[in-house]
PDB file of N, CA and C in Angstrom:
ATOM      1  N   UNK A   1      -8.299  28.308  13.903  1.00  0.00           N
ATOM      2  CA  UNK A   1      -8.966  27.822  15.099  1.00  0.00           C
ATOM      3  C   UNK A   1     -10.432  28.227  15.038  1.00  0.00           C
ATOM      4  N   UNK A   2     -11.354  27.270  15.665  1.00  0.00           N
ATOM      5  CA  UNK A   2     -12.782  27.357  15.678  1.00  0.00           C
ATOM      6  C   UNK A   2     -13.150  27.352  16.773  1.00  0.00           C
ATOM      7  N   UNK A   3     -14.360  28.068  17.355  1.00  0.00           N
ATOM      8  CA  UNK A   3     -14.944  28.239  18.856  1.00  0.00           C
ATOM      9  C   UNK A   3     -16.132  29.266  18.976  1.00  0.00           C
ATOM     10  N   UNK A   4     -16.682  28.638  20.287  1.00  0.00           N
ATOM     11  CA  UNK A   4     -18.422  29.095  20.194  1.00  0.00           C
ATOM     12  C   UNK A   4     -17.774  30.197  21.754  1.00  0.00           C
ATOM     13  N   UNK A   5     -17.598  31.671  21.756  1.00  0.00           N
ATOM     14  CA  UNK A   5     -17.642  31.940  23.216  1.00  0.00           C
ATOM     15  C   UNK A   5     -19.047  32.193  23.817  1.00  0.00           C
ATOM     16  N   UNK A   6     -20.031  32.052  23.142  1.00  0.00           N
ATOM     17  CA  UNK A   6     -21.328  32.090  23.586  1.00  0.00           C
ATOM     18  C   UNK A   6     -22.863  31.326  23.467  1.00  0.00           C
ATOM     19  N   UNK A   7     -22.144  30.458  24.620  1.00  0.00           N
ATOM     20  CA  UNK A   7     -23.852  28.868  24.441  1.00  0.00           C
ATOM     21  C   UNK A   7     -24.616  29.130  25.556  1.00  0.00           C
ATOM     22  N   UNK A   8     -25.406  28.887  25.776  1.00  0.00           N
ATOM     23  CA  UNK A   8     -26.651  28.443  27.091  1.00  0.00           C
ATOM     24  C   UNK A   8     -26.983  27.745  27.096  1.00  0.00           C
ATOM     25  N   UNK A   9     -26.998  27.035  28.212  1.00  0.00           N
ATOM     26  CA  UNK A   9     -27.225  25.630  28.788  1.00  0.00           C
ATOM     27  C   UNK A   9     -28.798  25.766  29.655  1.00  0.00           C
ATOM     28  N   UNK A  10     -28.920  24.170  29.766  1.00  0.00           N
ATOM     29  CA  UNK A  10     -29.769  24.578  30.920  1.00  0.00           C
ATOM     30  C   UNK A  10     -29.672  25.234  32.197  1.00  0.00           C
ATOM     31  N   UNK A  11     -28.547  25.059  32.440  1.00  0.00           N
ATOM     32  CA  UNK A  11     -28.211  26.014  33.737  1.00  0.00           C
ATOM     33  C   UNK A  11     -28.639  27.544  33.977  1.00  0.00           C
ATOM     34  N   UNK A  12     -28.752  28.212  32.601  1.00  0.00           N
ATOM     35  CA  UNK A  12     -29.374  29.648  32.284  1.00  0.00           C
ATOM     36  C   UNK A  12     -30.835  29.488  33.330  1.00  0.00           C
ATOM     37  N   UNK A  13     -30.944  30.696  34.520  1.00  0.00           N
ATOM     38  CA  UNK A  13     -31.894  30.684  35.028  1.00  0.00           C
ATOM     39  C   UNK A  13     -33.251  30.987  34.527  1.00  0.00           C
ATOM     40  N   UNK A  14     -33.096  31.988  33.192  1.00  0.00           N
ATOM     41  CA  UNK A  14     -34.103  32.461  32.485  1.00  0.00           C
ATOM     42  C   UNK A  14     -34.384  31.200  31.301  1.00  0.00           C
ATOM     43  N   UNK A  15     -34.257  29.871  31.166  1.00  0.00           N
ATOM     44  CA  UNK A  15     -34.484  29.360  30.155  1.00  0.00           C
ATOM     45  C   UNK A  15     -33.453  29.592  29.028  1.00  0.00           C
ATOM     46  N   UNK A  16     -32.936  30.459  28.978  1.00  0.00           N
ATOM     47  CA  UNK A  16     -32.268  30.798  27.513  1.00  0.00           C
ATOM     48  C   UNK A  16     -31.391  29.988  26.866  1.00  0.00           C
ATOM     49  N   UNK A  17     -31.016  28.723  27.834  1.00  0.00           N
ATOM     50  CA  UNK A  17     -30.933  27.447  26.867  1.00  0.00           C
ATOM     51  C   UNK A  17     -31.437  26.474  26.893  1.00  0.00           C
ATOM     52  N   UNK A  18     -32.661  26.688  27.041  1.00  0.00           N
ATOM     53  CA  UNK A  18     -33.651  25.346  26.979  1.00  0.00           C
ATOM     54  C   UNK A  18     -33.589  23.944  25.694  1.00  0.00           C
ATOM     55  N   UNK A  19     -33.275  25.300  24.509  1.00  0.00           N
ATOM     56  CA  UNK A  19     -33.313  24.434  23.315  1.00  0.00           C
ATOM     57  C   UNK A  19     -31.899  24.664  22.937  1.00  0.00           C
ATOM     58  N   UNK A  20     -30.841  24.609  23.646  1.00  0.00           N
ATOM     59  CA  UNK A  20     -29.300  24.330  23.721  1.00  0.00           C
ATOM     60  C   UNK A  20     -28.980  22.861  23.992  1.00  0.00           C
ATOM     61  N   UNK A  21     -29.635  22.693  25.026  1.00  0.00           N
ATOM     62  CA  UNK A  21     -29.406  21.440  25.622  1.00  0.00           C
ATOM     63  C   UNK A  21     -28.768  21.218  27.021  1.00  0.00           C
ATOM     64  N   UNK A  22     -28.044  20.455  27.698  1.00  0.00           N
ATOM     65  CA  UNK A  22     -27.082  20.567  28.505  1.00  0.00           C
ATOM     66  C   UNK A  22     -25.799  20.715  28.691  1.00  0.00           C
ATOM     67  N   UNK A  23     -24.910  21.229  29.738  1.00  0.00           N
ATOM     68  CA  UNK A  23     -23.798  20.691  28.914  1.00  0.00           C
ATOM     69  C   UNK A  23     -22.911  20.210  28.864  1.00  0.00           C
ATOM     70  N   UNK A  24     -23.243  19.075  29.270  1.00  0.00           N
ATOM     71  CA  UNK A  24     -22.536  17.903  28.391  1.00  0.00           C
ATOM     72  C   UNK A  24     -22.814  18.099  26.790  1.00  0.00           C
ATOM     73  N   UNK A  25     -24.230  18.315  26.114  1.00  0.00           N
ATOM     74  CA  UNK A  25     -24.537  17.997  24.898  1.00  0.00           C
ATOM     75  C   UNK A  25     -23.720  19.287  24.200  1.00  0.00           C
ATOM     76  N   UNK A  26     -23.565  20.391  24.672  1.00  0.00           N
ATOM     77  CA  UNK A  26     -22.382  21.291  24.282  1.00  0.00           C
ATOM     78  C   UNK A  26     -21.470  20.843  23.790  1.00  0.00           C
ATOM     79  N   UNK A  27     -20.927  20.232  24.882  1.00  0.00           N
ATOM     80  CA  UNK A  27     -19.223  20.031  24.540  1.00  0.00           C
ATOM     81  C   UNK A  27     -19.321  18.418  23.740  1.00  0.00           C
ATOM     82  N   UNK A  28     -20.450  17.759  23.905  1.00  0.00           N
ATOM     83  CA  UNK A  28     -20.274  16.742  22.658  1.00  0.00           C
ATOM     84  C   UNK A  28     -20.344  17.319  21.133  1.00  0.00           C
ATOM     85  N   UNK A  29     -21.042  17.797  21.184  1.00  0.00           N
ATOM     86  CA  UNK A  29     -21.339  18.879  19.645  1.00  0.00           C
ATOM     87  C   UNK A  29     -20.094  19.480  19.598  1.00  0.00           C
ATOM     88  N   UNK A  30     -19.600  20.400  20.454  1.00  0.00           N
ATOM     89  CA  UNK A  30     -18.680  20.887  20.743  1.00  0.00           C
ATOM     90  C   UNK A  30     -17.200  20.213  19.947  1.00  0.00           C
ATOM     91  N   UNK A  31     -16.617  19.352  20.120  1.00  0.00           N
ATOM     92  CA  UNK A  31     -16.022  18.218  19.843  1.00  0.00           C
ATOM     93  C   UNK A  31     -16.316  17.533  18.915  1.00  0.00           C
ATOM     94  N   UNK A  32     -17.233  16.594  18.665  1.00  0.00           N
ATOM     95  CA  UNK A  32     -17.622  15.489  18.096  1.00  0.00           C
ATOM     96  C   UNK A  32     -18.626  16.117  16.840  1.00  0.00           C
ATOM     97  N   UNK A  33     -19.222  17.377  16.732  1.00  0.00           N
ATOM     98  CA  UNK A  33     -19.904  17.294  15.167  1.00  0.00           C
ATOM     99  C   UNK A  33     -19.109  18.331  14.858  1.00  0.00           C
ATOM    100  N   UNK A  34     -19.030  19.446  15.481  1.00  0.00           N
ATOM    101  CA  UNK A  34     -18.735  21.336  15.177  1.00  0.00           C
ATOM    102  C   UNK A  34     -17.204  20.632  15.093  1.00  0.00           C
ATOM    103  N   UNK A  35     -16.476  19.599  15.599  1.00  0.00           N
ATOM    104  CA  UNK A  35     -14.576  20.136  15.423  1.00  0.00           C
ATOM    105  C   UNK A  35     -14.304  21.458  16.064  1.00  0.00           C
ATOM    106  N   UNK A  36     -14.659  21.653  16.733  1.00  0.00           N
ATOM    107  CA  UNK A  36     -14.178  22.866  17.554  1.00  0.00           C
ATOM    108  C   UNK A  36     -12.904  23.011  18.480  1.00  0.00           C
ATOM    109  N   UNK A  37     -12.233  23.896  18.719  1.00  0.00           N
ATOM    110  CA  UNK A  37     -11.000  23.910  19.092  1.00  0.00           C
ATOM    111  C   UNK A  37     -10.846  23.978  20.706  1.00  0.00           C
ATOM    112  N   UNK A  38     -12.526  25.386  20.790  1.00  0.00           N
ATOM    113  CA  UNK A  38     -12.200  26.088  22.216  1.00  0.00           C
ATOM    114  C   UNK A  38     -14.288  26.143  22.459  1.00  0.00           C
ATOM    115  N   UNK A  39     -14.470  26.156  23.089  1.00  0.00           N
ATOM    116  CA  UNK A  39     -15.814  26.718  23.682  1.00  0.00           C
ATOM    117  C   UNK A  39     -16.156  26.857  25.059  1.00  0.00           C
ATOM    118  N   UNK A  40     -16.977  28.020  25.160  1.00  0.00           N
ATOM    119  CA  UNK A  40     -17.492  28.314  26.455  1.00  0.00           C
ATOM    120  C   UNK A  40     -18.891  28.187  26.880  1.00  0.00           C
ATOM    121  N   UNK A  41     -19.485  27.968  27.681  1.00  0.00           N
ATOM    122  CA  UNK A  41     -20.904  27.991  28.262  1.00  0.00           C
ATOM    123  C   UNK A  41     -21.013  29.377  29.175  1.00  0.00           C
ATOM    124  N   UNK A  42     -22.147  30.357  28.584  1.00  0.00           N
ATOM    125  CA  UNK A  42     -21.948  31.285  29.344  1.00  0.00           C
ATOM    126  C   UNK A  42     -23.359  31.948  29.823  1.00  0.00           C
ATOM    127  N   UNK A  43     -23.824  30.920  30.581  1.00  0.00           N
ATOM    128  CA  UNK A  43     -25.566  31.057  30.940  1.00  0.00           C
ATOM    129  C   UNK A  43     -25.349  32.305  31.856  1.00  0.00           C
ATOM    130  N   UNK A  44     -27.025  32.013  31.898  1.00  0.00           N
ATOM    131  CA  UNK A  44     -26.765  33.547  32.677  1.00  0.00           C
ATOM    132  C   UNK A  44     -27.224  33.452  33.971  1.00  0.00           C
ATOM    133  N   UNK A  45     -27.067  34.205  34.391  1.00  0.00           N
ATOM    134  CA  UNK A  45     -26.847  33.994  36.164  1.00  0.00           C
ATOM    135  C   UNK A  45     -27.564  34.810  37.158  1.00  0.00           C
ATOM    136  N   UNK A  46     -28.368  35.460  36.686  1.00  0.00           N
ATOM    137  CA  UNK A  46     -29.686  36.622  37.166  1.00  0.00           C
ATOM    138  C   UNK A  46     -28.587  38.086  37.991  1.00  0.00           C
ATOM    139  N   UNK A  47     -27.994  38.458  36.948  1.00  0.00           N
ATOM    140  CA  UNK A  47     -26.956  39.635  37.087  1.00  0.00           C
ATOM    141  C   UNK A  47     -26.378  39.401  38.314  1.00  0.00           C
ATOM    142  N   UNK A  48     -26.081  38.540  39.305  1.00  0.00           N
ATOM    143  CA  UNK A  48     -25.544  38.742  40.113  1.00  0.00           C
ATOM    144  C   UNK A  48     -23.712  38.198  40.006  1.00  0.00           C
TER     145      UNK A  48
END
């Protein structure tokens, strides 16, 4: 089995996935180039 448990999206308040993409474009990559089994989006959320 293959899987990313750690992407950032744009949703990351600090930018930190600016050049991730969105995600939707995650889970297309996700799926459709990587064959991946399992993945998570795990932006960050300003410690709260």
């Amino acid at each position: 089995m293959r899987g990313d448990f750690h992407r950032h999206t744009e949703l990351s308040w600090d930018g930190g996935g600016g050049n991730d993409g969105s995600l939707q474009d995650f889970f297309r990559y996700m799926i459709d180039v990587a064959s991946m089994d399992f993945g998570a989006a795990t932006d960050h959320q300003g410690g709260q």
